[in-house]
PDB file of N, CA and C in Angstrom:
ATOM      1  N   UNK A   1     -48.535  21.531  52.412  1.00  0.00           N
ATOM      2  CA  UNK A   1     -48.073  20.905  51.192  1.00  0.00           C
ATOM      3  C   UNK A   1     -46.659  21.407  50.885  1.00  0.00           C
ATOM      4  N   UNK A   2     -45.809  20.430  50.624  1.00  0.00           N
ATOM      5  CA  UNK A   2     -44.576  21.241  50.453  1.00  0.00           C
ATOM      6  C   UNK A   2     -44.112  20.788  48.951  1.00  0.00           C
ATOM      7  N   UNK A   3     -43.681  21.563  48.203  1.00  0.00           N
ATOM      8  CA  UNK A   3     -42.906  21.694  47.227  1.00  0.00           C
ATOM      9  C   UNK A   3     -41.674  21.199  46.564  1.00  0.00           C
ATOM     10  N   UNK A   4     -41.513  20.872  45.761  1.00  0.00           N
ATOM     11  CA  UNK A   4     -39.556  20.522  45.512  1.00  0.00           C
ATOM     12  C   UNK A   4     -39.163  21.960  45.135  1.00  0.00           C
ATOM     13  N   UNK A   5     -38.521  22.333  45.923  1.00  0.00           N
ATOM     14  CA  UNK A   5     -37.942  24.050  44.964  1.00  0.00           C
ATOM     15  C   UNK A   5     -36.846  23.743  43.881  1.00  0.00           C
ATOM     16  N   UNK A   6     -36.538  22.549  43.406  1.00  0.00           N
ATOM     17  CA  UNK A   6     -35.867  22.553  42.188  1.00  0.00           C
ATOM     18  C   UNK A   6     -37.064  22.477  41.118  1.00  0.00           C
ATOM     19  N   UNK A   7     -37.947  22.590  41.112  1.00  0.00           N
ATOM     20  CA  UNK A   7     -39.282  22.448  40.016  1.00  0.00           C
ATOM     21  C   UNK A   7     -38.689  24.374  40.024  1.00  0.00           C
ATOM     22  N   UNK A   8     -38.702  24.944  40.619  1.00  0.00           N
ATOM     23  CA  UNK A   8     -38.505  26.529  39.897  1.00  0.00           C
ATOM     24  C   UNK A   8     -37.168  27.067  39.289  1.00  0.00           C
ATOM     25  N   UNK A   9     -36.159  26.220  39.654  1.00  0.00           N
ATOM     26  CA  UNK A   9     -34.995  26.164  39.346  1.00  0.00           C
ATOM     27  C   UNK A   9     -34.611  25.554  37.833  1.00  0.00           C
ATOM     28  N   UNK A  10     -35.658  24.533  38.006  1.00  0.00           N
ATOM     29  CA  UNK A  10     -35.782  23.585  36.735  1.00  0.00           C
ATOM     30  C   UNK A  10     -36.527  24.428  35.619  1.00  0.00           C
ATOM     31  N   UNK A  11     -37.442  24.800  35.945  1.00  0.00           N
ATOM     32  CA  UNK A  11     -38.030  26.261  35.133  1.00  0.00           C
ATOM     33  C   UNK A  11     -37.650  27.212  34.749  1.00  0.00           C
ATOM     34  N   UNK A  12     -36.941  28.230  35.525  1.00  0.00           N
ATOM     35  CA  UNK A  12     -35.988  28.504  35.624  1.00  0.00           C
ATOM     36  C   UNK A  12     -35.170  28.841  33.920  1.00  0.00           C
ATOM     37  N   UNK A  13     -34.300  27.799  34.435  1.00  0.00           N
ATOM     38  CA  UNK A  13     -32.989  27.508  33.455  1.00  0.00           C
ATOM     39  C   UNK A  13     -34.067  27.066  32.479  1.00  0.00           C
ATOM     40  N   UNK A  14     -35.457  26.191  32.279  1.00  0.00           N
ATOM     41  CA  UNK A  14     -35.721  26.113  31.321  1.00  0.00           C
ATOM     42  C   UNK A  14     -36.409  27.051  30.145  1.00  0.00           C
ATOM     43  N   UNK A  15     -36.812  28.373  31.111  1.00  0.00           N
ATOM     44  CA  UNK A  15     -36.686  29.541  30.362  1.00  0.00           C
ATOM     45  C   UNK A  15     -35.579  30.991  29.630  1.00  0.00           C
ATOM     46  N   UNK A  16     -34.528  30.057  30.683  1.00  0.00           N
ATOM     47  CA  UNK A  16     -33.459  30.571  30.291  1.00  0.00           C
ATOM     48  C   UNK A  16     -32.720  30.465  29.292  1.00  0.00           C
ATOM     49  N   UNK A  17     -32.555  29.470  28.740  1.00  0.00           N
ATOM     50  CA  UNK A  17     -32.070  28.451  27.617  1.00  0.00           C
ATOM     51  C   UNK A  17     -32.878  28.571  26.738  1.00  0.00           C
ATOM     52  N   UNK A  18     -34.581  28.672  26.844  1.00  0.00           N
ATOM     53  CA  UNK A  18     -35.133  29.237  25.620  1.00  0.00           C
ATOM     54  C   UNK A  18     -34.960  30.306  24.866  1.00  0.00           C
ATOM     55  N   UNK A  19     -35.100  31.281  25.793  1.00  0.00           N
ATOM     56  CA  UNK A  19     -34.777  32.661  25.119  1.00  0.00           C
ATOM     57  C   UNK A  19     -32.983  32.762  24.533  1.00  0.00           C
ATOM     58  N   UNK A  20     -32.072  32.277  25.339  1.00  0.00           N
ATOM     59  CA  UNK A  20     -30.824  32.613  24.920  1.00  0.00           C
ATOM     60  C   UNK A  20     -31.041  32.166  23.266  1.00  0.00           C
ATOM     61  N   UNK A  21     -32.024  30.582  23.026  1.00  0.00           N
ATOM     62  CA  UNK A  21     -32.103  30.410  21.574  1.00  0.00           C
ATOM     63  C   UNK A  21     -32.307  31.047  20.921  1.00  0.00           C
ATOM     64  N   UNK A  22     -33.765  31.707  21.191  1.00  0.00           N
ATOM     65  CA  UNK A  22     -34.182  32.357  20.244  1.00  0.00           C
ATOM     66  C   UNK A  22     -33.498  33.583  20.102  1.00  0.00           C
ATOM     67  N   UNK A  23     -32.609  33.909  20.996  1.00  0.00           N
ATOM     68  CA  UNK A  23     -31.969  35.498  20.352  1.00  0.00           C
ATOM     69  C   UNK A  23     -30.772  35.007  19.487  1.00  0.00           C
ATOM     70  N   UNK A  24     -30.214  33.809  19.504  1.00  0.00           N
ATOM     71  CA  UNK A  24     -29.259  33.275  18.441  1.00  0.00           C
ATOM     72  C   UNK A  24     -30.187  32.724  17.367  1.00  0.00           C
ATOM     73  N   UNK A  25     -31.132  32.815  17.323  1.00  0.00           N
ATOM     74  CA  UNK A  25     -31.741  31.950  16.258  1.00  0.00           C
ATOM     75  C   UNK A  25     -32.127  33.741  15.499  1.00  0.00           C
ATOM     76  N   UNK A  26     -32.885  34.357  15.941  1.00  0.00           N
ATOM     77  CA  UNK A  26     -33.122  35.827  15.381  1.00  0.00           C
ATOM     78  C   UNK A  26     -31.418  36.440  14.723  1.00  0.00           C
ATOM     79  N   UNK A  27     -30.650  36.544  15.654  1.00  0.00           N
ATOM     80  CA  UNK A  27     -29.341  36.991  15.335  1.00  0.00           C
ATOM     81  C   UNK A  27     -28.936  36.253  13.926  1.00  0.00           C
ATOM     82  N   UNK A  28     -29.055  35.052  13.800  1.00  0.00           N
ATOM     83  CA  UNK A  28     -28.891  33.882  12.632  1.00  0.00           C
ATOM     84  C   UNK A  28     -29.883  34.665  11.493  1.00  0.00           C
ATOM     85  N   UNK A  29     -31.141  34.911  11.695  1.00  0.00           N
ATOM     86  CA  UNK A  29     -31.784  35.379  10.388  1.00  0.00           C
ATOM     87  C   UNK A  29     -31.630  36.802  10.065  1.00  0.00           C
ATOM     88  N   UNK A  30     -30.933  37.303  11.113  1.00  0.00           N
ATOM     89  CA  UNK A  30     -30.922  38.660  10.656  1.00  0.00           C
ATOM     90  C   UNK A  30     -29.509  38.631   9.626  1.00  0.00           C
ATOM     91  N   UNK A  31     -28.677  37.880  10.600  1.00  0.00           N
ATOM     92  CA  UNK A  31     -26.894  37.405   9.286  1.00  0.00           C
ATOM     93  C   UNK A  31     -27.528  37.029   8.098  1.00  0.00           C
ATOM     94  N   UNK A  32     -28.367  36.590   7.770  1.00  0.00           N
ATOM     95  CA  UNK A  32     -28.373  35.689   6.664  1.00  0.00           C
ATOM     96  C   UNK A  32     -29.597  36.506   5.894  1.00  0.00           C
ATOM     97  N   UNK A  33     -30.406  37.523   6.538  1.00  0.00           N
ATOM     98  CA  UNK A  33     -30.859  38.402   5.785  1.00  0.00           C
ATOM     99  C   UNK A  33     -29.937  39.199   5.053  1.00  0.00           C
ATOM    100  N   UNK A  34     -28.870  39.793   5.642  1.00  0.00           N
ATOM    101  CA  UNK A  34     -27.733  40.889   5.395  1.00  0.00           C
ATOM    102  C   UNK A  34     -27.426  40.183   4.084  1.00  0.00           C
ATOM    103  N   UNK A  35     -27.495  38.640   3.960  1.00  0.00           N
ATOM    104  CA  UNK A  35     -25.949  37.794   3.229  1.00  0.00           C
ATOM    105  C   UNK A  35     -27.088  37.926   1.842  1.00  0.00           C
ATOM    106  N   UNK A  36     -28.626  37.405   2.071  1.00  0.00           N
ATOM    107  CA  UNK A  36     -29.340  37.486   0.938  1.00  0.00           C
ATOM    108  C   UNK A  36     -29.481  39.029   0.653  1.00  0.00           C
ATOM    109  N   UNK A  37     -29.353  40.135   1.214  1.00  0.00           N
ATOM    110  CA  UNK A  37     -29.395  41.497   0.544  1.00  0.00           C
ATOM    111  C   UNK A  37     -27.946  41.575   0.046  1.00  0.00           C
ATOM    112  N   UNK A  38     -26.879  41.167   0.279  1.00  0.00           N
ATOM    113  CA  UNK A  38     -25.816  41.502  -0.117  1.00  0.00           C
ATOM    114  C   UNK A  38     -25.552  40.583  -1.451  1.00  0.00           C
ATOM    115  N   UNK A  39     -26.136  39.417  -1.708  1.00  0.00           N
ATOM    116  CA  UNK A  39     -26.149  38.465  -3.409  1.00  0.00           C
ATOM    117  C   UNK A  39     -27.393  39.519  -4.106  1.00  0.00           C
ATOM    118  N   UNK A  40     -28.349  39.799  -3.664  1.00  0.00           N
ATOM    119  CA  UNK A  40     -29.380  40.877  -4.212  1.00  0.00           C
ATOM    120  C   UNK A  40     -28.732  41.881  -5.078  1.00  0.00           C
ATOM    121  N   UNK A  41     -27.989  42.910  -4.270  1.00  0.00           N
ATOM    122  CA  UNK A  41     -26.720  44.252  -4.964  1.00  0.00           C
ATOM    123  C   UNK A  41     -26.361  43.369  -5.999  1.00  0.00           C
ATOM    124  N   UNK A  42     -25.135  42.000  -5.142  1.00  0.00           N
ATOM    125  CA  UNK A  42     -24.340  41.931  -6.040  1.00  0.00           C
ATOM    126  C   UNK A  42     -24.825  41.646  -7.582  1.00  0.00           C
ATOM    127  N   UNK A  43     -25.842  41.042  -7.901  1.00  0.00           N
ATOM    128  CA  UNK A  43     -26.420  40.381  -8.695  1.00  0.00           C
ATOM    129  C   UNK A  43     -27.241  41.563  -9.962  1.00  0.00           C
ATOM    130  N   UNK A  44     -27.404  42.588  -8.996  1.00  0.00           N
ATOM    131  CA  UNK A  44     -27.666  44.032  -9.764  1.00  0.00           C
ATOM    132  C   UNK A  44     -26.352  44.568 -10.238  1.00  0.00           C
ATOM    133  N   UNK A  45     -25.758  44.643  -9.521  1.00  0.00           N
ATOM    134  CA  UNK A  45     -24.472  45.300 -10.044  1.00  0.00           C
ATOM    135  C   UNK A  45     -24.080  44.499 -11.398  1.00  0.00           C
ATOM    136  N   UNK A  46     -23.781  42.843 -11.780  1.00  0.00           N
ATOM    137  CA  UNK A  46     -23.575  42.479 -12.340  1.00  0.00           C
ATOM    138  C   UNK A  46     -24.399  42.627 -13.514  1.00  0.00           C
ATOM    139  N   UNK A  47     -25.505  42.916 -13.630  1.00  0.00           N
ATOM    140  CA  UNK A  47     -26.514  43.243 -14.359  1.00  0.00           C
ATOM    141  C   UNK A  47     -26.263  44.785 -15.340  1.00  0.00           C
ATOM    142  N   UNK A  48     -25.384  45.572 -14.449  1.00  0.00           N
ATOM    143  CA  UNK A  48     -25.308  46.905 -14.814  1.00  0.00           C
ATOM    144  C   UNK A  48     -23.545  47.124 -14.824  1.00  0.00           C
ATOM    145  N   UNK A  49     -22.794  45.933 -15.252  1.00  0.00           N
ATOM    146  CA  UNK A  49     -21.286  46.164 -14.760  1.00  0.00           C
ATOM    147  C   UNK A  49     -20.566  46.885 -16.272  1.00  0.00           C
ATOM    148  N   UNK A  50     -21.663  47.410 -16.854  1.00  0.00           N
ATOM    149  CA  UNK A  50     -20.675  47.777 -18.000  1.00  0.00           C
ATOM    150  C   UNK A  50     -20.560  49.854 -17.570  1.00  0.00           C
ATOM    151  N   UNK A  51     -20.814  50.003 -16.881  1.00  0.00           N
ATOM    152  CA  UNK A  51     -20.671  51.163 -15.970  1.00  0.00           C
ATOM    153  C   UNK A  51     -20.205  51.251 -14.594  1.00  0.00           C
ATOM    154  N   UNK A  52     -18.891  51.765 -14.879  1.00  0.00           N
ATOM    155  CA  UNK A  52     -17.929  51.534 -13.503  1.00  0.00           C
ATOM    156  C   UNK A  52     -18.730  51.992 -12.646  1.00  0.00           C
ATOM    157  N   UNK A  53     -19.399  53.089 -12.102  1.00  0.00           N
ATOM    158  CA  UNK A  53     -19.860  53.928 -11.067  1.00  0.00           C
ATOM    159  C   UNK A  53     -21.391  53.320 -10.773  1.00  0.00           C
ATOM    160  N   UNK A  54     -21.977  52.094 -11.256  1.00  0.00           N
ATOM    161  CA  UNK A  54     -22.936  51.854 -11.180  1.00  0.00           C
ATOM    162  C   UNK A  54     -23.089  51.062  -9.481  1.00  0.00           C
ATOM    163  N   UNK A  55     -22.292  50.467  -9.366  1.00  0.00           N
ATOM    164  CA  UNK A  55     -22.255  49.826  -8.014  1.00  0.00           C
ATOM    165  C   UNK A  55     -22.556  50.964  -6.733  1.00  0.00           C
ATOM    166  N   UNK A  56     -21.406  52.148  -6.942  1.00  0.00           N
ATOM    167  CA  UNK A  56     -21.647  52.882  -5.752  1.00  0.00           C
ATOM    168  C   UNK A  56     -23.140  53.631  -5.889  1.00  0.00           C
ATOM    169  N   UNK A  57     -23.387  54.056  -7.224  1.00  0.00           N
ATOM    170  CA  UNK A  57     -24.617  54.723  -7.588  1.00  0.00           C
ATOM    171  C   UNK A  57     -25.900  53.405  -7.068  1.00  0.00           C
ATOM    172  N   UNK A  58     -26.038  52.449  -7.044  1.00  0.00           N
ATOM    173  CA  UNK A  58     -26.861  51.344  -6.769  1.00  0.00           C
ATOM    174  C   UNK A  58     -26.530  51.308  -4.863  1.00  0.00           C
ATOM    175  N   UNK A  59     -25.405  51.496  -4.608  1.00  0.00           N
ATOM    176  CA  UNK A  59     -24.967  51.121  -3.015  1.00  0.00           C
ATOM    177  C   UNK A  59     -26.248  52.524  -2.239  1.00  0.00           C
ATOM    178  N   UNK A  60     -25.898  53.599  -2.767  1.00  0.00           N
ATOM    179  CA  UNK A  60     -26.231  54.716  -2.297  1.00  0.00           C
ATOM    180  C   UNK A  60     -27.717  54.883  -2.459  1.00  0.00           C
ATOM    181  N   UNK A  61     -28.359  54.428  -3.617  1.00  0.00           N
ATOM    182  CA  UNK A  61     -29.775  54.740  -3.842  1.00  0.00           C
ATOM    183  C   UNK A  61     -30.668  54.042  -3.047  1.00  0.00           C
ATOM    184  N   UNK A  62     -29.901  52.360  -2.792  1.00  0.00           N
ATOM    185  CA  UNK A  62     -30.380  51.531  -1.649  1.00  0.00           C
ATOM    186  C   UNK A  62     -30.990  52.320   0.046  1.00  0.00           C
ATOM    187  N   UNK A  63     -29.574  52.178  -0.262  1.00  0.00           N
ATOM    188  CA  UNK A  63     -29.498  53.167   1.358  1.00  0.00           C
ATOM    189  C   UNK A  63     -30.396  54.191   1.771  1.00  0.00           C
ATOM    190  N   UNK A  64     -30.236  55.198   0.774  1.00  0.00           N
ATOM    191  CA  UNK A  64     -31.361  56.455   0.565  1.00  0.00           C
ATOM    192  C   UNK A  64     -33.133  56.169   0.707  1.00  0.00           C
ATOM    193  N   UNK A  65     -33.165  54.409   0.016  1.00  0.00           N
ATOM    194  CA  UNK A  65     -34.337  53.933   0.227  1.00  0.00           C
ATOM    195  C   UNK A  65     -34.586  53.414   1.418  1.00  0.00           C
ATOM    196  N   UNK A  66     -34.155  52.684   2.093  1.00  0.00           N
ATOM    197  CA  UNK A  66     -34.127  51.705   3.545  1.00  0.00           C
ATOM    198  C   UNK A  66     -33.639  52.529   4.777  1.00  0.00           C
ATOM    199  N   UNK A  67     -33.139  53.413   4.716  1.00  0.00           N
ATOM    200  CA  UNK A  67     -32.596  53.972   6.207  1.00  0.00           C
ATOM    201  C   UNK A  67     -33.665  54.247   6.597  1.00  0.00           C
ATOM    202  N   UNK A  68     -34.820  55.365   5.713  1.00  0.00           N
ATOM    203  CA  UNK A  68     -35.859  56.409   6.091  1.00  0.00           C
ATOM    204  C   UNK A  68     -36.847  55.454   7.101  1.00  0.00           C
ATOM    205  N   UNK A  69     -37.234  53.920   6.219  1.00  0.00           N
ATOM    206  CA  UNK A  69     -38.055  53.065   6.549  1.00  0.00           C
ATOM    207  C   UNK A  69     -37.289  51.906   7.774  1.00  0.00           C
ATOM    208  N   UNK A  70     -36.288  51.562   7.381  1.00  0.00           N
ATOM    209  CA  UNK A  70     -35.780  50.817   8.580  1.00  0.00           C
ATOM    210  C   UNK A  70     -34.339  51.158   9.518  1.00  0.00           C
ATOM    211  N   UNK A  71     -34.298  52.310   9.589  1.00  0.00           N
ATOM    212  CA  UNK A  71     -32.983  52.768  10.432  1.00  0.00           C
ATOM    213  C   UNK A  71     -31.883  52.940   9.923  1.00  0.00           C
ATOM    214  N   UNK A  72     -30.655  53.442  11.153  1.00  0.00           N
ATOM    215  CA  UNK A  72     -29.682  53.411  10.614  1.00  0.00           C
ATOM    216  C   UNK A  72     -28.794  51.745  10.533  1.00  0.00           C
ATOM    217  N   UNK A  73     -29.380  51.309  10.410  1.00  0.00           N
ATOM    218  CA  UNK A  73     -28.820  49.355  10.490  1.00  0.00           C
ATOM    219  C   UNK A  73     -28.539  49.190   8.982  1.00  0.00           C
ATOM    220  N   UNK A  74     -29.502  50.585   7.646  1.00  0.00           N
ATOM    221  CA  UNK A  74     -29.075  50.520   6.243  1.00  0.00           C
ATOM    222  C   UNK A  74     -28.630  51.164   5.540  1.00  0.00           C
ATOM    223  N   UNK A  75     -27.749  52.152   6.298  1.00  0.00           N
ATOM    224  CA  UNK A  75     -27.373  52.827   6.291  1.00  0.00           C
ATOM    225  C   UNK A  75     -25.860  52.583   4.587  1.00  0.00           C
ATOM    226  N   UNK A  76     -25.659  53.856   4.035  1.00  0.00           N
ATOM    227  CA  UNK A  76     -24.910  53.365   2.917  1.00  0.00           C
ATOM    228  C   UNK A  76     -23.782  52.590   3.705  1.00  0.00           C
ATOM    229  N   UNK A  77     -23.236  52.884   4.388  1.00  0.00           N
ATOM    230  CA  UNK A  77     -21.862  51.980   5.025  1.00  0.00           C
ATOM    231  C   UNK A  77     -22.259  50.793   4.868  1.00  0.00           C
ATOM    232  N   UNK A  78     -23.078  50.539   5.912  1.00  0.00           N
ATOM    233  CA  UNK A  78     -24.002  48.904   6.095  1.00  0.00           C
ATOM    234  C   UNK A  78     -24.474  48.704   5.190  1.00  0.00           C
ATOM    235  N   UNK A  79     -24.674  48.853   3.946  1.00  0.00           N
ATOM    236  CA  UNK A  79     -25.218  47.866   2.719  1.00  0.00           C
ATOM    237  C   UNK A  79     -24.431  47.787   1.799  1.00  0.00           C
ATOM    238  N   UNK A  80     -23.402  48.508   1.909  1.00  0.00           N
ATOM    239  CA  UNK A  80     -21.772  48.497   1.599  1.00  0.00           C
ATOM    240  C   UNK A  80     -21.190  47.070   1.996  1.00  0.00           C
ATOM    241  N   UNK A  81     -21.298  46.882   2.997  1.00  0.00           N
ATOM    242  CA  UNK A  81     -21.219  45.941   4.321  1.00  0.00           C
ATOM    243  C   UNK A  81     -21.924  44.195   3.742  1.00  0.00           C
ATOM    244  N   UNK A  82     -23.331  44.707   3.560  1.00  0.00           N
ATOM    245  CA  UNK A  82     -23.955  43.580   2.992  1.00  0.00           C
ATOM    246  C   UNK A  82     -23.398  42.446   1.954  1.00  0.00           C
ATOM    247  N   UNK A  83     -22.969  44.135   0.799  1.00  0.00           N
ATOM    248  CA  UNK A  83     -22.356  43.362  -0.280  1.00  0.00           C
ATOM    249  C   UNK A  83     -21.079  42.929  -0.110  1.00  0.00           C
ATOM    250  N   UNK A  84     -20.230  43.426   0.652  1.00  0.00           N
ATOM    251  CA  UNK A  84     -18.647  42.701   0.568  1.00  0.00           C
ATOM    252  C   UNK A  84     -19.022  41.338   1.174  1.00  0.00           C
ATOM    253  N   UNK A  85     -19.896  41.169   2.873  1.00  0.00           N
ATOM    254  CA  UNK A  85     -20.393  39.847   3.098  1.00  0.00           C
ATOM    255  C   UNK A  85     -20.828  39.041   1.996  1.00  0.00           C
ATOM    256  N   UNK A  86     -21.698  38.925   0.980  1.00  0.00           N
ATOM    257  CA  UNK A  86     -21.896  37.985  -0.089  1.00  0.00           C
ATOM    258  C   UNK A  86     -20.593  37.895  -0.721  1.00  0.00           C
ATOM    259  N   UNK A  87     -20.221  38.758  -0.689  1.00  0.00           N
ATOM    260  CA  UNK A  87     -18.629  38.447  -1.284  1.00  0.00           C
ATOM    261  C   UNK A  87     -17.731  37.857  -1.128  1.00  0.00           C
ATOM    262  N   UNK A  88     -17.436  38.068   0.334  1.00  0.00           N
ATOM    263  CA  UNK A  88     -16.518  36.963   0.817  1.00  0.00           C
ATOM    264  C   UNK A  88     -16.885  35.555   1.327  1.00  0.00           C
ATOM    265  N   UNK A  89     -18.413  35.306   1.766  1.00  0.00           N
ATOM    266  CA  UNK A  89     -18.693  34.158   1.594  1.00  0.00           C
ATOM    267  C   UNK A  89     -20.107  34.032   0.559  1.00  0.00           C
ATOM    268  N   UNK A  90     -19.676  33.549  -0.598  1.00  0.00           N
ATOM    269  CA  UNK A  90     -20.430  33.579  -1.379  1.00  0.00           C
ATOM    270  C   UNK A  90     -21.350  32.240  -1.337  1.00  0.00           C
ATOM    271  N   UNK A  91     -21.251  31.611  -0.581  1.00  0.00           N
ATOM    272  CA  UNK A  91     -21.843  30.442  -0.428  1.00  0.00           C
ATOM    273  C   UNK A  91     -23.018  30.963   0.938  1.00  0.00           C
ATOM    274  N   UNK A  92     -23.887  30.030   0.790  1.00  0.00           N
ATOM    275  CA  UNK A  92     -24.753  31.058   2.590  1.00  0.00           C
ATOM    276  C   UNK A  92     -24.826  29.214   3.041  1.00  0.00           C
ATOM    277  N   UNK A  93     -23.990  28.288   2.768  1.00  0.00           N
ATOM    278  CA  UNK A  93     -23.769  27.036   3.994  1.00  0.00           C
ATOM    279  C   UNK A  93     -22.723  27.789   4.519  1.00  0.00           C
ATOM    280  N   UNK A  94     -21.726  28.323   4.115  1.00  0.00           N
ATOM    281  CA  UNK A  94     -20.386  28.473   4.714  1.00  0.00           C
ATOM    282  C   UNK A  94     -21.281  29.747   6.355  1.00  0.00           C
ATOM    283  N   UNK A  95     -22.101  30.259   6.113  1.00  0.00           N
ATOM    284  CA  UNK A  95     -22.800  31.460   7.533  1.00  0.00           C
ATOM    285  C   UNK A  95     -22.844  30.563   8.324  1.00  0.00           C
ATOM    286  N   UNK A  96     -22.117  30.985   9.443  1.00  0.00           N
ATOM    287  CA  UNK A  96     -22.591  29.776  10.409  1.00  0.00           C
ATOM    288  C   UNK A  96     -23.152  30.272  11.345  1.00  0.00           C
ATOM    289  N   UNK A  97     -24.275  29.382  11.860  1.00  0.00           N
ATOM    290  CA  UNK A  97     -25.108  30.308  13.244  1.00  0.00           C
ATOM    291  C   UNK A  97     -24.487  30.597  14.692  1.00  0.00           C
ATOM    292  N   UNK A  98     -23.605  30.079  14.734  1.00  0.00           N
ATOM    293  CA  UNK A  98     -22.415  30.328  16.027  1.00  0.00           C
ATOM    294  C   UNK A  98     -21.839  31.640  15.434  1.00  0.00           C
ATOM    295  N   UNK A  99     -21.619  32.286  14.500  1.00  0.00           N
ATOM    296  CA  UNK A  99     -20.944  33.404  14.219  1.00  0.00           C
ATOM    297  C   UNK A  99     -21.978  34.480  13.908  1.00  0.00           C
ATOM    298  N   UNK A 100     -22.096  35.469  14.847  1.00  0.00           N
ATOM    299  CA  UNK A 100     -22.931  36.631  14.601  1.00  0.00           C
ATOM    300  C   UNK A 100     -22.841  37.778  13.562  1.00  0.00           C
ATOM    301  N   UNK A 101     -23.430  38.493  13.368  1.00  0.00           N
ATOM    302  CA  UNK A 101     -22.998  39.982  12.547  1.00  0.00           C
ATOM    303  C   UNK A 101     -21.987  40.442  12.724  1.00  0.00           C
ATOM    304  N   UNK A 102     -21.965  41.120  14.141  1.00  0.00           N
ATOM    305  CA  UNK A 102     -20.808  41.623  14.536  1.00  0.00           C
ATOM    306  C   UNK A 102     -18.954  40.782  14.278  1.00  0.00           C
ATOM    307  N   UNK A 103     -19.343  39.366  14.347  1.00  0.00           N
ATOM    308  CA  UNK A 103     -17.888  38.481  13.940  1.00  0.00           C
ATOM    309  C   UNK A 103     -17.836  38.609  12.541  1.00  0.00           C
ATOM    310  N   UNK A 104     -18.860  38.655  11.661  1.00  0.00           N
ATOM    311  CA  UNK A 104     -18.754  38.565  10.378  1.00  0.00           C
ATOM    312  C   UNK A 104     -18.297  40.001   9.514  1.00  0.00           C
ATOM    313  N   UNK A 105     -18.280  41.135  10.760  1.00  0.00           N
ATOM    314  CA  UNK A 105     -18.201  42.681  10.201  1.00  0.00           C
ATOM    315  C   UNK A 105     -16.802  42.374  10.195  1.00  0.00           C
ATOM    316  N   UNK A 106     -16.072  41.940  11.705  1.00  0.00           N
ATOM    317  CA  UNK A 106     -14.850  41.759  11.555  1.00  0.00           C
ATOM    318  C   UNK A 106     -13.722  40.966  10.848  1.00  0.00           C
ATOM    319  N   UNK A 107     -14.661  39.633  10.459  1.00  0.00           N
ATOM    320  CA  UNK A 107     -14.140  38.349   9.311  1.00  0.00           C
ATOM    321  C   UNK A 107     -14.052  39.802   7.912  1.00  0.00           C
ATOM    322  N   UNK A 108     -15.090  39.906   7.959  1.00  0.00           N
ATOM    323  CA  UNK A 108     -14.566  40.744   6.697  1.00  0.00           C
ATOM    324  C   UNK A 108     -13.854  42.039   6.188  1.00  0.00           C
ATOM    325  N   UNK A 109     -13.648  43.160   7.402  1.00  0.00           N
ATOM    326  CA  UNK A 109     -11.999  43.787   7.312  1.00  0.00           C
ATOM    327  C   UNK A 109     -11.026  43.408   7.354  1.00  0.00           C
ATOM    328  N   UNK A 110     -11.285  41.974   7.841  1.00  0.00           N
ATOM    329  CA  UNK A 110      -9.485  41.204   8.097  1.00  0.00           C
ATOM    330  C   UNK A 110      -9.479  40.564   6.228  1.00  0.00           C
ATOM    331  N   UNK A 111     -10.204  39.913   5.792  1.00  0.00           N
ATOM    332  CA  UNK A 111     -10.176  39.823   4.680  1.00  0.00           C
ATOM    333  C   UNK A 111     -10.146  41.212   3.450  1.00  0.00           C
ATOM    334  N   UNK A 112     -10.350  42.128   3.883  1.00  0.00           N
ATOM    335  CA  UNK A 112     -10.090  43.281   3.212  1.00  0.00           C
ATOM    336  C   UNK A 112      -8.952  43.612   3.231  1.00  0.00           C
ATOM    337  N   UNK A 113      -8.267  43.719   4.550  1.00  0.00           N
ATOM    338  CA  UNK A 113      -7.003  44.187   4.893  1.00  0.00           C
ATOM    339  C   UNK A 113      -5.794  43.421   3.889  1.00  0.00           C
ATOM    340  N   UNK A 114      -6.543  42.199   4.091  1.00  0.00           N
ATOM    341  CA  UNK A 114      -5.886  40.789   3.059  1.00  0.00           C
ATOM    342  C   UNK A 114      -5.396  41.363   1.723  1.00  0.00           C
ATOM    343  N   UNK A 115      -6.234  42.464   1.385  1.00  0.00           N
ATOM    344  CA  UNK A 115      -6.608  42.283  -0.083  1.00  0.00           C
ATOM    345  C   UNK A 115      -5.604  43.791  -0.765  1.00  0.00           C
ATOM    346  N   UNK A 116      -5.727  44.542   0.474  1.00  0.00           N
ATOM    347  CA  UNK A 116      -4.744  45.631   0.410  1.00  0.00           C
ATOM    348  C   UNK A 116      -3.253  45.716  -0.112  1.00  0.00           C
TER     349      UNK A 116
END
């Protein structure tokens, strides 16, 4: 009995192309987790803005809570991080799933630098 060996080839690539999705599709909810924890802060902070030091005091207590339980990914820097992301795109149509975390760490020092 002989075979077409493009049936494994065809398989193949068609498992290949799955997974590449789903790690852009995961990468996509993890951005857009960051973007909904970062309107979360901001939305506390605004709540508590009649105290200058309340933001970093809120940035830090976060952190102190989430690193222990989920790594250093929440670290105070990175939820620092969170909130300038809601910040600079305050909209979550403007996240686009072609643009990862890592592009969006850098979209937003160049917009910092902006601001300097």
């Amino acid at each position: 009995m002989t075979i077409n060996q493009s049936v494994i080839s065809d398989i193949k690539a068609i498992i290949l192309n799955a997974r590449e999705t789903a790690i852009r599709m995961v990468d996509h909810e993890r951005t857009m987790m960051y973007w909904h924890i970062g309107r979360r802060i901001f939305e506390e902070e605004q709540d508590g803005k009649d105290r200058a030091d309340y933001g970093n005091y809120l940035i830090r207590f976060i952190a102190e809570q989430l690193e222990p339980e989920y790594g250093s990914g929440f670290s105070k820097r990175q939820v620092e991080l969170f909130r300038q992301f809601y910040r600079t795109f305050p909209i979550a149509n403007a996240v686009r799933s072609q643009l990862g975390w890592t592009h969006y760490k850098m979209l937003i020092r160049l917009e910092n630098q902006d601001t300097i």
